[in-house]
PDB file of N, CA and C in Angstrom:
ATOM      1  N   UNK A   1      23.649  30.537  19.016  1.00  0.00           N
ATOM      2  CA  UNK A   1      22.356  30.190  18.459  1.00  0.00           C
ATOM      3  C   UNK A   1      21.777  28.998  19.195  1.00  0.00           C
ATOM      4  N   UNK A   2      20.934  28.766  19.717  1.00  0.00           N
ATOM      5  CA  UNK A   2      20.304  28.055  20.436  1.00  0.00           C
ATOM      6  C   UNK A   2      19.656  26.881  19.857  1.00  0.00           C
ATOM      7  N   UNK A   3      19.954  25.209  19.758  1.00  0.00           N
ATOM      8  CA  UNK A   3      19.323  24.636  18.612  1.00  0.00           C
ATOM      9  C   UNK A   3      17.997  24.278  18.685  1.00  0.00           C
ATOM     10  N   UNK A   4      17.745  23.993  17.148  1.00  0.00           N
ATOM     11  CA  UNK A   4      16.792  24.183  16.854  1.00  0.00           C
ATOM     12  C   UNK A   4      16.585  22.506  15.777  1.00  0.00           C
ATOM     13  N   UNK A   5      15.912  21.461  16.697  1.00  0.00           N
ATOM     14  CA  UNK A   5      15.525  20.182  15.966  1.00  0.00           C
ATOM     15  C   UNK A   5      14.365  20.537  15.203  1.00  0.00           C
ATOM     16  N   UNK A   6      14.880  20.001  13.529  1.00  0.00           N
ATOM     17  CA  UNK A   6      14.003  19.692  12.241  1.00  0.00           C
ATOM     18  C   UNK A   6      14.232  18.960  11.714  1.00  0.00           C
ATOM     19  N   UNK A   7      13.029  17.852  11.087  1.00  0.00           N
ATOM     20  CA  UNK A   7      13.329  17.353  10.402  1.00  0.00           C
ATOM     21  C   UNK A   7      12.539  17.245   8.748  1.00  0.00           C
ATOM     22  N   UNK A   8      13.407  17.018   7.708  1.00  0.00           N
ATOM     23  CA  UNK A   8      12.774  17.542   6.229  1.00  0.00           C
ATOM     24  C   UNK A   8      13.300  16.112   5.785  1.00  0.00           C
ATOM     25  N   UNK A   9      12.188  15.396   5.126  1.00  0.00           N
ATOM     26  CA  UNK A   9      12.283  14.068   3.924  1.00  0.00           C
ATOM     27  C   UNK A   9      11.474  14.388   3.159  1.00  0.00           C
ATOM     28  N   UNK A  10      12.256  14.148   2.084  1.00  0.00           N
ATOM     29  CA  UNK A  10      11.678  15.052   0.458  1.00  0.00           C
ATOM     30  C   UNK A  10      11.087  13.360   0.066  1.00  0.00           C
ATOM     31  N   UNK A  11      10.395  13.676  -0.473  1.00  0.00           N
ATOM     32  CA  UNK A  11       8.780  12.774  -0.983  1.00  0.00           C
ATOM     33  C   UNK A  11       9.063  12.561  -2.624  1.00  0.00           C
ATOM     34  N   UNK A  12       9.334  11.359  -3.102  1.00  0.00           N
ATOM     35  CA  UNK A  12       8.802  11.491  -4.493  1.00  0.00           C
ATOM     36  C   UNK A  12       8.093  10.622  -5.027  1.00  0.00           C
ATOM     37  N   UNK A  13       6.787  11.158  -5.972  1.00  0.00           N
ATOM     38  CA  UNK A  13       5.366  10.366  -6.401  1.00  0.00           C
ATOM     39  C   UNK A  13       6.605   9.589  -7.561  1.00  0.00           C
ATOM     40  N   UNK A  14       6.297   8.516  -7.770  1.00  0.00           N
ATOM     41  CA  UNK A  14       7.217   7.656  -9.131  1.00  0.00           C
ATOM     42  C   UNK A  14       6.004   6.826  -9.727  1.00  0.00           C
ATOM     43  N   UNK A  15       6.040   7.301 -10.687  1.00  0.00           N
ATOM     44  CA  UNK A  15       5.334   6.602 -11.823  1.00  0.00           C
ATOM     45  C   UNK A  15       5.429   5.863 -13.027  1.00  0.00           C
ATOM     46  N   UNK A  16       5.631   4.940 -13.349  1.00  0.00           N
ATOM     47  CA  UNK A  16       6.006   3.979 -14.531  1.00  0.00           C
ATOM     48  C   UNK A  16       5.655   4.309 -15.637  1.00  0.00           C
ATOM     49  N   UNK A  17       6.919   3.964 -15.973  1.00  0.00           N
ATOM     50  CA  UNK A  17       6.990   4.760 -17.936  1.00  0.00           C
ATOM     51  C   UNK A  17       5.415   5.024 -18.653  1.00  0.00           C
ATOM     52  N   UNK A  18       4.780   3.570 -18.226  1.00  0.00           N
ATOM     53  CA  UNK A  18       3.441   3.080 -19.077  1.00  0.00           C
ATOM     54  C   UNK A  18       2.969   4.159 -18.686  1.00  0.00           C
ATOM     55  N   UNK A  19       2.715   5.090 -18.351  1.00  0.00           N
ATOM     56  CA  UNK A  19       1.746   5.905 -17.244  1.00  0.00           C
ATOM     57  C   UNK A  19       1.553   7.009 -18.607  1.00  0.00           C
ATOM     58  N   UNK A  20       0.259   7.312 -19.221  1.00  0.00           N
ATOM     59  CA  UNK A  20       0.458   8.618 -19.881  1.00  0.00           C
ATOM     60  C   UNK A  20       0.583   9.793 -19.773  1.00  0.00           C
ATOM     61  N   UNK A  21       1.597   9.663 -20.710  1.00  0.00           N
ATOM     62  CA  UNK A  21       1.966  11.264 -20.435  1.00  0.00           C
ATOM     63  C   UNK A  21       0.773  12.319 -19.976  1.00  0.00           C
ATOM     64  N   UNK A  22      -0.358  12.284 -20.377  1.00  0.00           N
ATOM     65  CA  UNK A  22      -1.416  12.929 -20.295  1.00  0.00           C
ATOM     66  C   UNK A  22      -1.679  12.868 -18.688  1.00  0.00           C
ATOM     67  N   UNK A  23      -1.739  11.597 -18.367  1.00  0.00           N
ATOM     68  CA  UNK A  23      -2.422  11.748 -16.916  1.00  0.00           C
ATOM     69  C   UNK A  23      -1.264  11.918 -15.957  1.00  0.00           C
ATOM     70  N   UNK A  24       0.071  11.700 -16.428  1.00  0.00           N
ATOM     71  CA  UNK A  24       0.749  11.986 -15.487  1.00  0.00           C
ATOM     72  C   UNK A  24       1.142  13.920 -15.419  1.00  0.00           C
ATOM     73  N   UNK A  25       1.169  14.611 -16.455  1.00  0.00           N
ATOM     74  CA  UNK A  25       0.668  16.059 -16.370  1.00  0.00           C
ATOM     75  C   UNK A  25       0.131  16.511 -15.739  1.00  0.00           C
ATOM     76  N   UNK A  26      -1.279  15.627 -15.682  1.00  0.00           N
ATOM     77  CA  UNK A  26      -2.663  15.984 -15.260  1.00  0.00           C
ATOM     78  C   UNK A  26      -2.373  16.333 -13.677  1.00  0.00           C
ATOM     79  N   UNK A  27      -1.306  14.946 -12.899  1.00  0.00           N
ATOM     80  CA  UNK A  27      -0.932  15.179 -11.646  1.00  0.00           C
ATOM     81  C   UNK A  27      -0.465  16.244 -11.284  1.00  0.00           C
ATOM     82  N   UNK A  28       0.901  16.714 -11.945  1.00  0.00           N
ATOM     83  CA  UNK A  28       1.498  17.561 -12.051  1.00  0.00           C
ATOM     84  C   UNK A  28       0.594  19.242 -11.465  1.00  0.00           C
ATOM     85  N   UNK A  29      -0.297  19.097 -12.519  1.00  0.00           N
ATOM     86  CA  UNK A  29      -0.777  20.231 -12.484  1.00  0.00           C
ATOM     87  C   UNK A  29      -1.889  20.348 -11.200  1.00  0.00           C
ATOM     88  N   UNK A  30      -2.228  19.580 -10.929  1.00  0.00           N
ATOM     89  CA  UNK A  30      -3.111  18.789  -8.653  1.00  0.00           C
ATOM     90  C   UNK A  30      -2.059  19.693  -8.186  1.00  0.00           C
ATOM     91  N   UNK A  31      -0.650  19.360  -8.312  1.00  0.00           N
ATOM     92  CA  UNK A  31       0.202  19.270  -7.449  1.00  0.00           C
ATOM     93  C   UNK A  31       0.763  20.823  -7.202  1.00  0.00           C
ATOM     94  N   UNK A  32       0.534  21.454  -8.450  1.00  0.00           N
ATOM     95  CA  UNK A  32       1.238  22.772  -8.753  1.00  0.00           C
ATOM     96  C   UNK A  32      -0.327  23.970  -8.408  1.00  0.00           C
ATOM     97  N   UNK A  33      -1.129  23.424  -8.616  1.00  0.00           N
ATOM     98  CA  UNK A  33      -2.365  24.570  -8.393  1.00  0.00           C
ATOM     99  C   UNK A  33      -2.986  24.378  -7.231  1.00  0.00           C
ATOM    100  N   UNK A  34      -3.093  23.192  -6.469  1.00  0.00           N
ATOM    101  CA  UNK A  34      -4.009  22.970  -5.857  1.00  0.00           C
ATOM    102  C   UNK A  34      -2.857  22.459  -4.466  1.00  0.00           C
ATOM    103  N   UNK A  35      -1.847  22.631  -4.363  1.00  0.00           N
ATOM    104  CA  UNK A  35      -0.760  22.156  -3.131  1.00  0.00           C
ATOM    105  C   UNK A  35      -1.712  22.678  -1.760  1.00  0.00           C
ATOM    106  N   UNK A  36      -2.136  24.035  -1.528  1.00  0.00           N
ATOM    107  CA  UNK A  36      -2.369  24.448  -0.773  1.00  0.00           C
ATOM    108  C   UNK A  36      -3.821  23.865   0.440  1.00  0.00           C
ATOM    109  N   UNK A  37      -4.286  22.676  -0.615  1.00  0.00           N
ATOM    110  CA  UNK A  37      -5.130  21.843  -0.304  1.00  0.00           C
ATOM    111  C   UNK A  37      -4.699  20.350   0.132  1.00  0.00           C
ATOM    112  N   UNK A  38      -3.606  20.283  -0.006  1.00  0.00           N
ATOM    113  CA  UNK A  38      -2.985  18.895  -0.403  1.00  0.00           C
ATOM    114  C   UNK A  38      -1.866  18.947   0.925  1.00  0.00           C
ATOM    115  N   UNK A  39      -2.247  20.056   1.807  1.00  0.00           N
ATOM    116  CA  UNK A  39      -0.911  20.134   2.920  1.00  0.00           C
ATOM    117  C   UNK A  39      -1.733  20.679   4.106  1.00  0.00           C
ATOM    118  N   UNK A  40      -1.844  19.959   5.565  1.00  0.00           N
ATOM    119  CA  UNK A  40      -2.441  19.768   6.191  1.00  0.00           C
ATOM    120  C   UNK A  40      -2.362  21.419   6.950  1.00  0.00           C
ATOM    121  N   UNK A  41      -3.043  22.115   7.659  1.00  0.00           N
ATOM    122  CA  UNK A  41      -3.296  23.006   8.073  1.00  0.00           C
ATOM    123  C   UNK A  41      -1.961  23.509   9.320  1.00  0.00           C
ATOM    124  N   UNK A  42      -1.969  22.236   9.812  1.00  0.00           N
ATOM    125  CA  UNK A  42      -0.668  22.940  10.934  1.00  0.00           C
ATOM    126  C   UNK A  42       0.820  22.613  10.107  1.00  0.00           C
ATOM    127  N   UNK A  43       1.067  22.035   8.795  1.00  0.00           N
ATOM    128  CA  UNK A  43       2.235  22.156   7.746  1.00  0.00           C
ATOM    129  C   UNK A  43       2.041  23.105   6.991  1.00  0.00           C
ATOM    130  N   UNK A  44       1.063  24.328   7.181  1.00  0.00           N
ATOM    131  CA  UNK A  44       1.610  25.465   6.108  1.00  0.00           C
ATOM    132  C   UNK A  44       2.684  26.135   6.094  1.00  0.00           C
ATOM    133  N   UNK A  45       3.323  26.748   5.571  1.00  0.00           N
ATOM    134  CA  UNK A  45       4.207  27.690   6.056  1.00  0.00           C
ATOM    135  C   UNK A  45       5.893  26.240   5.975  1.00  0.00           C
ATOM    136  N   UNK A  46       5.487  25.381   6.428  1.00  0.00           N
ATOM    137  CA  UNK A  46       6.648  24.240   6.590  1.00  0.00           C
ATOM    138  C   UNK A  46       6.792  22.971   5.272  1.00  0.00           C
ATOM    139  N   UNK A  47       5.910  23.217   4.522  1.00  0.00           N
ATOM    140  CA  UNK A  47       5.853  22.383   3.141  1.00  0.00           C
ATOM    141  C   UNK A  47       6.916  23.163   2.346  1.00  0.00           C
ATOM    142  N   UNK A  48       7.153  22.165   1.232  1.00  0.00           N
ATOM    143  CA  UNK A  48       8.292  22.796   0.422  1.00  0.00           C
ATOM    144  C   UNK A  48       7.393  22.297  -1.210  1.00  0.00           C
ATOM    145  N   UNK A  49       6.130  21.758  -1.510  1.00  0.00           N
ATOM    146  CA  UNK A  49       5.379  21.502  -2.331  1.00  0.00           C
ATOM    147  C   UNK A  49       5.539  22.507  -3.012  1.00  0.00           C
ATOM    148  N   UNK A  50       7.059  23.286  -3.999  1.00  0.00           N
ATOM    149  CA  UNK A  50       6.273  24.464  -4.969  1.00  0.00           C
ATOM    150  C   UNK A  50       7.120  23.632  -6.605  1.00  0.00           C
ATOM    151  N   UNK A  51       7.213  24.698  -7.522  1.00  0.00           N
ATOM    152  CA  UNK A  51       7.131  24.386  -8.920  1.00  0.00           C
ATOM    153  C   UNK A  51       8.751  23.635  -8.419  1.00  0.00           C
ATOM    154  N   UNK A  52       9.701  24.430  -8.270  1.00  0.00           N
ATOM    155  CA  UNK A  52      10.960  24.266  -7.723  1.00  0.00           C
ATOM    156  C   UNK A  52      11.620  22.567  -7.184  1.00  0.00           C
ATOM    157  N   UNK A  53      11.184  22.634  -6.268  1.00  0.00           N
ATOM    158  CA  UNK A  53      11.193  21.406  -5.698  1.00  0.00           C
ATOM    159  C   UNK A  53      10.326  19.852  -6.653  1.00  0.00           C
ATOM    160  N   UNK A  54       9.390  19.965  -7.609  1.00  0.00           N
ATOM    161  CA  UNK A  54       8.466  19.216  -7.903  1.00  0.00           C
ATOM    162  C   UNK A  54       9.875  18.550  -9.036  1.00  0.00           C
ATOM    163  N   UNK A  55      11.010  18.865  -9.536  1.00  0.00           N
ATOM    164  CA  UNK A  55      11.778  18.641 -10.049  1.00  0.00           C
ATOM    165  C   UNK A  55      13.343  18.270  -9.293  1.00  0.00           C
ATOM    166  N   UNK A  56      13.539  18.777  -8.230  1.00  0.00           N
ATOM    167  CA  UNK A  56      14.579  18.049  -7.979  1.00  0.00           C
ATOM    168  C   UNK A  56      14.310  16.819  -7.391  1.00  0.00           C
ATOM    169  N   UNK A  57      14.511  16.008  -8.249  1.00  0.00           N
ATOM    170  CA  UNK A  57      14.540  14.185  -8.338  1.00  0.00           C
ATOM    171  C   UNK A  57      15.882  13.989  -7.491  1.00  0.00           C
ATOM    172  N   UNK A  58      16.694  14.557  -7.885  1.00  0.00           N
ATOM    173  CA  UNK A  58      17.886  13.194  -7.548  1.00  0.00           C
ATOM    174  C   UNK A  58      18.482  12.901  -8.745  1.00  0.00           C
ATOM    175  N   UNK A  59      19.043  11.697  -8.689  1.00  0.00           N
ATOM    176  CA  UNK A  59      19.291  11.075 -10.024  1.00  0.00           C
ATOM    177  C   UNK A  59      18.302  10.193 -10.582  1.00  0.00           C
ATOM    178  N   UNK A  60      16.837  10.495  -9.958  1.00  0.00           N
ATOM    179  CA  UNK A  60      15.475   9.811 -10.855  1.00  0.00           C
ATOM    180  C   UNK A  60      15.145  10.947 -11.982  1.00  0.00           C
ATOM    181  N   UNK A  61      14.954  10.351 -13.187  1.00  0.00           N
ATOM    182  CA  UNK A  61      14.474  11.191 -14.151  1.00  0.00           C
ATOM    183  C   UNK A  61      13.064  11.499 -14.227  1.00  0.00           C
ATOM    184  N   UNK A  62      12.544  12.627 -14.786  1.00  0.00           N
ATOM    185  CA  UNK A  62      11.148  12.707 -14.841  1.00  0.00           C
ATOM    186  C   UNK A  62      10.566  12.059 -15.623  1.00  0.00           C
ATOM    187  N   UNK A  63       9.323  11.353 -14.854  1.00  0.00           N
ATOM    188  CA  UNK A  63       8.354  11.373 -15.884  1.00  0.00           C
ATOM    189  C   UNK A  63       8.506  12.117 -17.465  1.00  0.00           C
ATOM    190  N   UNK A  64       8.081  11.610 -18.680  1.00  0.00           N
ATOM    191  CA  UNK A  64       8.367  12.623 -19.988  1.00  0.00           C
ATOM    192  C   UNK A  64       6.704  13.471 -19.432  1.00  0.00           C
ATOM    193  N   UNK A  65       5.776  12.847 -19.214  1.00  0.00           N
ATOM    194  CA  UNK A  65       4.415  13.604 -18.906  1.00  0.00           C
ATOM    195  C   UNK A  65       4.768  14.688 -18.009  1.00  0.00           C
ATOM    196  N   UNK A  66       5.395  15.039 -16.779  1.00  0.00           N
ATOM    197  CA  UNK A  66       5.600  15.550 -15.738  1.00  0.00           C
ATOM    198  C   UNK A  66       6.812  16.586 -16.501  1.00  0.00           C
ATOM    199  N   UNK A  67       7.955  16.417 -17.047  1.00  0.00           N
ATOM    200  CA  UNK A  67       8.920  17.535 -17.514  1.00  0.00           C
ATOM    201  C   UNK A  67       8.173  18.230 -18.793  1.00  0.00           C
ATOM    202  N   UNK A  68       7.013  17.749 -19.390  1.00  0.00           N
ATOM    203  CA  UNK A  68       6.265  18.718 -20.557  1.00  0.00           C
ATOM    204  C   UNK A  68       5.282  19.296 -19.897  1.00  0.00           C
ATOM    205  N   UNK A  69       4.721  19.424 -18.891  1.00  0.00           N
ATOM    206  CA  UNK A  69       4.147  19.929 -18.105  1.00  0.00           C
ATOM    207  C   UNK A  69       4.856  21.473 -17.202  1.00  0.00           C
ATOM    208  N   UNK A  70       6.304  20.644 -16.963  1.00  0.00           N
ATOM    209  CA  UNK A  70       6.547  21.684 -16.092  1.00  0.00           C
ATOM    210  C   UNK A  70       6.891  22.822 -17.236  1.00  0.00           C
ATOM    211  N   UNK A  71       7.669  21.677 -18.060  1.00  0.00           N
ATOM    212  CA  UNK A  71       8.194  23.004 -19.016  1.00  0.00           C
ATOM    213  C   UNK A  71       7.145  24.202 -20.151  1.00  0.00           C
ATOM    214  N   UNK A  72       6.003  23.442 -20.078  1.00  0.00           N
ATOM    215  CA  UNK A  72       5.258  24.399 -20.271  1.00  0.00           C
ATOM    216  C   UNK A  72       4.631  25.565 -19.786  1.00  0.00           C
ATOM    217  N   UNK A  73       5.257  25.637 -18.307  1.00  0.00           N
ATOM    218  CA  UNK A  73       4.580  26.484 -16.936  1.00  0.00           C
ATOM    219  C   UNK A  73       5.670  27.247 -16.962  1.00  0.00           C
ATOM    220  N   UNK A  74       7.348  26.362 -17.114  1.00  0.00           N
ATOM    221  CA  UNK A  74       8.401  27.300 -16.185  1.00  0.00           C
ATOM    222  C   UNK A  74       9.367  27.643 -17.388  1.00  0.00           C
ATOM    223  N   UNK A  75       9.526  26.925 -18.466  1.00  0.00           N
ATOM    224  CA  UNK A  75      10.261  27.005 -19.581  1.00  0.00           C
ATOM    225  C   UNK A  75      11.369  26.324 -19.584  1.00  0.00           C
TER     226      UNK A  75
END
């Protein structure tokens, strides 16, 4: 196999507790409907922006605004 240099650093928006739940949803949902706007034309196809990924944190917990959001989309 012939190599092949990539490189992938996963991104995370962090928002402080104070943040309401409401508007931090609100992001959520930018992020989940509208990605395809939010990722530059020669990164299509190479973004990893989907429902999936918008949750693996790490050992950062979600937002409570951001996990009632998702879980209202994904269950």
């Amino acid at each position: 196999h012939p190599e092949v240099t990539t490189v992938g650093i996963p991104n995370l928006l962090l928002a402080h507790p104070d943040v309401p739940n409401r508007v931090v949803a609100a992001l959520v949902s930018v992020l989940l409907d509208r990605s395809s706007a939010l990722v530059p034309g020669q990164a299509i196809g190479s973004q990893f922006l989907d429902a999936r990924s918008l949750v693996m944190t790490g050992g950062i917990p979600l937002h409570p605004g951001a996990e009632e959001e998702y879980r209202a989309r994904h269950g």
